[in-house]
N, C-alpha and C. Protein backbone atom coordinates (compact mmCIF):
# COMPACT_ATOMS: atom_id res chain seq x y z
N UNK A 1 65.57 -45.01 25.82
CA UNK A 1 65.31 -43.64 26.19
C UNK A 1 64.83 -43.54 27.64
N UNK A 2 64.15 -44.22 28.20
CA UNK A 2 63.79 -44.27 29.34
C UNK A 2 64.47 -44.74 30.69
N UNK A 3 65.40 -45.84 30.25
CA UNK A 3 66.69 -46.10 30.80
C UNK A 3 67.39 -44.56 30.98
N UNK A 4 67.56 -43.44 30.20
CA UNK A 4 68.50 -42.34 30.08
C UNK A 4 67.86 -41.75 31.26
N UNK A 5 66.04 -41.94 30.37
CA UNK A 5 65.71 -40.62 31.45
C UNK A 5 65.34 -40.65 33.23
N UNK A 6 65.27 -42.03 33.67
CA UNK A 6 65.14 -42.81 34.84
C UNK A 6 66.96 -42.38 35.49
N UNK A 7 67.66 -42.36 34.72
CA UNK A 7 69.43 -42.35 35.42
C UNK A 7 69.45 -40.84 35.91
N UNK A 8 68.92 -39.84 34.66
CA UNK A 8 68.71 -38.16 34.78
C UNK A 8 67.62 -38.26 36.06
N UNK A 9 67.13 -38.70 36.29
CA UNK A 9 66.07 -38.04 37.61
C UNK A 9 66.89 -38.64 38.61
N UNK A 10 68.14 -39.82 38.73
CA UNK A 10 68.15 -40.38 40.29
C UNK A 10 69.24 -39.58 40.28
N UNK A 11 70.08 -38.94 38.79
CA UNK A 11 71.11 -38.37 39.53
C UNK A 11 71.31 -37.09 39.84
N UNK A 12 70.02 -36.23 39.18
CA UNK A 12 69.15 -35.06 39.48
C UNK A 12 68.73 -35.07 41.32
N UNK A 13 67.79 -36.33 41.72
CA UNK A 13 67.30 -35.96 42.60
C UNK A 13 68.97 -36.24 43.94
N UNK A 14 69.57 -36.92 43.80
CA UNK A 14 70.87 -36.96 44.25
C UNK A 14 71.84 -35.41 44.30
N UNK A 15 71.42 -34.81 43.52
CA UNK A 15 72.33 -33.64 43.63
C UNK A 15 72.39 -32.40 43.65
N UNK A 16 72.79 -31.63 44.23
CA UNK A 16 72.34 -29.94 44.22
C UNK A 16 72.01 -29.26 42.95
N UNK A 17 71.41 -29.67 42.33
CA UNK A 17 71.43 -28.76 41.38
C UNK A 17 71.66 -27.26 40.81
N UNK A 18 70.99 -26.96 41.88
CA UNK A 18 71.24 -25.18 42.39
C UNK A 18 72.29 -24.97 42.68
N UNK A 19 73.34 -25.07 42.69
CA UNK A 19 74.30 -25.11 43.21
C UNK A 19 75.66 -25.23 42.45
N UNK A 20 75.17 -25.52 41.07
CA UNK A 20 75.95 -25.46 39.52
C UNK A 20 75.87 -23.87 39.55
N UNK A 21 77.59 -23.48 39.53
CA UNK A 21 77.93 -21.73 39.62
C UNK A 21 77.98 -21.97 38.00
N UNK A 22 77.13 -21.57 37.31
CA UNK A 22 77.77 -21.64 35.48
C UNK A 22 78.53 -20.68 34.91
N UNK A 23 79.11 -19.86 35.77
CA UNK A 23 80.47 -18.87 35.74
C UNK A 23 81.32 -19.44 35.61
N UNK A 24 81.84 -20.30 36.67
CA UNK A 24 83.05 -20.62 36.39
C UNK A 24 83.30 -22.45 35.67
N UNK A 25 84.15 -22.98 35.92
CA UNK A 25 84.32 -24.41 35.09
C UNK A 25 83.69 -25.24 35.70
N UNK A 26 82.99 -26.18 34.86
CA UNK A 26 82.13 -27.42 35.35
C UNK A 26 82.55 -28.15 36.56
N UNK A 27 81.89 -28.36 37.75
CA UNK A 27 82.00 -29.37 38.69
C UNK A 27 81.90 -30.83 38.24
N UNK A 28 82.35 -31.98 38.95
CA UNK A 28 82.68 -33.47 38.89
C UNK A 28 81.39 -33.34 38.52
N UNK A 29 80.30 -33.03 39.45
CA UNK A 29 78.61 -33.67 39.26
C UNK A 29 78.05 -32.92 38.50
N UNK A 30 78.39 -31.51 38.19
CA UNK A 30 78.13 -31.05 36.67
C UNK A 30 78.26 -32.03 35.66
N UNK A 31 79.44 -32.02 35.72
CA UNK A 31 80.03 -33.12 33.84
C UNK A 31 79.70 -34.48 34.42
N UNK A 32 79.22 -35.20 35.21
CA UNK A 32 78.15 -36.53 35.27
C UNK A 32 76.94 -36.44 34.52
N UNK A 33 76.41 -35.04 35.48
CA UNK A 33 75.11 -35.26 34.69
C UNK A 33 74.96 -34.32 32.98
N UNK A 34 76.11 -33.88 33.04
CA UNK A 34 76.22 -33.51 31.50
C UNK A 34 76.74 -34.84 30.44
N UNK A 35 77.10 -35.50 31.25
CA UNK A 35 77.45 -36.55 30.72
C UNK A 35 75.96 -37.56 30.12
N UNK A 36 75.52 -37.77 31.29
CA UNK A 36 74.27 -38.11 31.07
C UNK A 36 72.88 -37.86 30.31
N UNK A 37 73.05 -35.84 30.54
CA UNK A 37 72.65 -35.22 29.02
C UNK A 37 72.88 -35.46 27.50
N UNK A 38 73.67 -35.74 27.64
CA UNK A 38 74.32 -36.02 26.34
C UNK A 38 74.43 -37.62 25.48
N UNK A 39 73.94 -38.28 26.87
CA UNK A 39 73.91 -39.85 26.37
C UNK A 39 71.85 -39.89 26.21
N UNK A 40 71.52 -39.01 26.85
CA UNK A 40 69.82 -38.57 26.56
C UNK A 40 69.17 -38.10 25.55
N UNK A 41 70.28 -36.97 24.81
CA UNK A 41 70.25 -36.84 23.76
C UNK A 41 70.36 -37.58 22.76
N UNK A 42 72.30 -38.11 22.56
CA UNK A 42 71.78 -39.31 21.50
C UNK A 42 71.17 -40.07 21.61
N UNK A 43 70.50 -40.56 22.64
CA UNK A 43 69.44 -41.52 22.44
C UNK A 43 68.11 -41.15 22.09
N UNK A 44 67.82 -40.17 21.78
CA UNK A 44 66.56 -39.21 20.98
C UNK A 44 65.56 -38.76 21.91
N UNK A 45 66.15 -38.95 23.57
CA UNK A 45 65.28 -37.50 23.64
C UNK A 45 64.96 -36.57 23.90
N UNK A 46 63.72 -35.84 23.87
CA UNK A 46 63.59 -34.58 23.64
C UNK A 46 63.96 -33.27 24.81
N UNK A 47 64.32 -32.62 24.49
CA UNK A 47 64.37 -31.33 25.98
C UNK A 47 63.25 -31.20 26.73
N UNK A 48 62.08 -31.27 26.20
CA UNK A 48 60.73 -31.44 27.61
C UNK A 48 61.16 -32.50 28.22
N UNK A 49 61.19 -33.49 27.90
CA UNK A 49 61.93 -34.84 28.56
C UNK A 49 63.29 -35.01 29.50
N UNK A 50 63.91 -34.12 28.99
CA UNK A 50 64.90 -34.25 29.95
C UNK A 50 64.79 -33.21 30.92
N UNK A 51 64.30 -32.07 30.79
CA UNK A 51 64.25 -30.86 31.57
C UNK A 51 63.20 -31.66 32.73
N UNK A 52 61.98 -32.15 32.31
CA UNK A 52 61.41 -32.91 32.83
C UNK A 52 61.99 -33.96 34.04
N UNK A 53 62.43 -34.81 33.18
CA UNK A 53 63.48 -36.34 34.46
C UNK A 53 64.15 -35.13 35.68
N UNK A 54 64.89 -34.03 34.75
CA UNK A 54 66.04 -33.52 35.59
C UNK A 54 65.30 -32.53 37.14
N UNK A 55 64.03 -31.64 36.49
CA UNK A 55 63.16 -31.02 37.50
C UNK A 55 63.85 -29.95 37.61
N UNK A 56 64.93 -29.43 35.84
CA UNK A 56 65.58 -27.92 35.93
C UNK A 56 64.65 -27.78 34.60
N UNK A 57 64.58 -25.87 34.24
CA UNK A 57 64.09 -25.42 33.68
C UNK A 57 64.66 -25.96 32.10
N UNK A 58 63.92 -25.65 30.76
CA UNK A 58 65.26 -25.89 29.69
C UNK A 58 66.21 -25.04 29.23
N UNK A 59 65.80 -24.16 29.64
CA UNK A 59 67.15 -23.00 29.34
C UNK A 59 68.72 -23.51 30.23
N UNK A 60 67.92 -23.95 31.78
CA UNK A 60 69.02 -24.36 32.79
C UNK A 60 69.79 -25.78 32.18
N UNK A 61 69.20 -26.54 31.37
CA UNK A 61 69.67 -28.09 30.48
C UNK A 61 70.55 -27.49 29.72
N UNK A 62 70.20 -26.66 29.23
CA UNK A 62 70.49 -26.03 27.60
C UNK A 62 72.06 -25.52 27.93
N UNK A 63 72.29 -24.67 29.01
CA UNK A 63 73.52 -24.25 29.58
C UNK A 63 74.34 -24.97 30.22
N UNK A 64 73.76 -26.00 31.07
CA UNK A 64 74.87 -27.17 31.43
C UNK A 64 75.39 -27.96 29.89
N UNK A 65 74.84 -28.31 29.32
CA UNK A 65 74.61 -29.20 27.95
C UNK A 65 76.35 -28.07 27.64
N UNK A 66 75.76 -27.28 27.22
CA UNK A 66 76.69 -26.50 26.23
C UNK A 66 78.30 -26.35 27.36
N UNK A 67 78.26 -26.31 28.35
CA UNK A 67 79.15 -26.54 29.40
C UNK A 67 79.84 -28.14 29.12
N UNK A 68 79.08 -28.63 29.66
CA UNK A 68 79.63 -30.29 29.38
C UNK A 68 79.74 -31.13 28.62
N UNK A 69 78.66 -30.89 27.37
CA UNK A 69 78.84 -32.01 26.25
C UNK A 69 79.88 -31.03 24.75
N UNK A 70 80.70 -32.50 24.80
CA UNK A 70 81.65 -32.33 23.76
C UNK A 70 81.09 -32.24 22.55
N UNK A 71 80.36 -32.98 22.12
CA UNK A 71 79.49 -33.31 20.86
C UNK A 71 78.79 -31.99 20.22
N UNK A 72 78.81 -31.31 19.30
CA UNK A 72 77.66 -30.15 18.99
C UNK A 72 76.34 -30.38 18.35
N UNK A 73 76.58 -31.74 17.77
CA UNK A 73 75.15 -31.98 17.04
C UNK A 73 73.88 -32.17 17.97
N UNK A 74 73.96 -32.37 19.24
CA UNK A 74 72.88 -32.08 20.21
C UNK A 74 72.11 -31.22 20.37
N UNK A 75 72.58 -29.81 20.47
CA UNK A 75 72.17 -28.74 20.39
C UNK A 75 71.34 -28.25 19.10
N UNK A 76 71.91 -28.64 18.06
CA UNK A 76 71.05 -28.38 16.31
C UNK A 76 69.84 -29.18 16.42
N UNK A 77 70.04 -30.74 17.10
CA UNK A 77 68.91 -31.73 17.52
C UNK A 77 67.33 -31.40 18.29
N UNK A 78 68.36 -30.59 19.29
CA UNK A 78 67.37 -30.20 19.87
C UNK A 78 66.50 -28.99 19.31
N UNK A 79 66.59 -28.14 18.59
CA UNK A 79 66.50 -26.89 18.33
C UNK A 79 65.92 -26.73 16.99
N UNK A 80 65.61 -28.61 16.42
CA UNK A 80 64.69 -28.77 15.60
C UNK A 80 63.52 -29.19 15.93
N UNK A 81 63.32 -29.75 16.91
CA UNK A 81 62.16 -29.88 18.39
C UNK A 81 61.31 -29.19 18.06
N UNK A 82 61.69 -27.97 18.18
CA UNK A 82 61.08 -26.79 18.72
C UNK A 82 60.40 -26.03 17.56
């Protein structure tokens, strides 16, 4: 898990974040680090945690997530968290 969440902050602090238009279709470094969301997830953890590594809000995780990750059981995962 910490391996996940150490990769989410270098490739967070590496990249515009702000700068994800979530109008239109995912950018290359969108679906990286959605990619990376999603390997954070199955590895169990939590949305404070990743919203956290990433230094975006969780609503802003929550919308890339649903943008980039193929998988749906992430989202039910998370949303028992809470």
């Amino acid at each position: 898990r910490i391996h996940c969440l150490l990769a989410l902050a270098h490739i967070a602090s590496r990249t515009d974040l702000a700068a994800f238009a979530l109008t239109g279709p995912p950018a290359d470094a969108e679906r990286h680090l959605g990619t990376m969301l999603g390997q954070a997830f199955h590895q169990g953890c939590s949305l404070a945690d990743v919203a956290f590594a990433t230094g975006l809000p969780a609503e802003r995780v929550v919308a890339i997530g649903k943008r980039t990750i193929r998988r749906t059981k992430w989202l039910s995962r998370i949303a028992d968290q809470a």
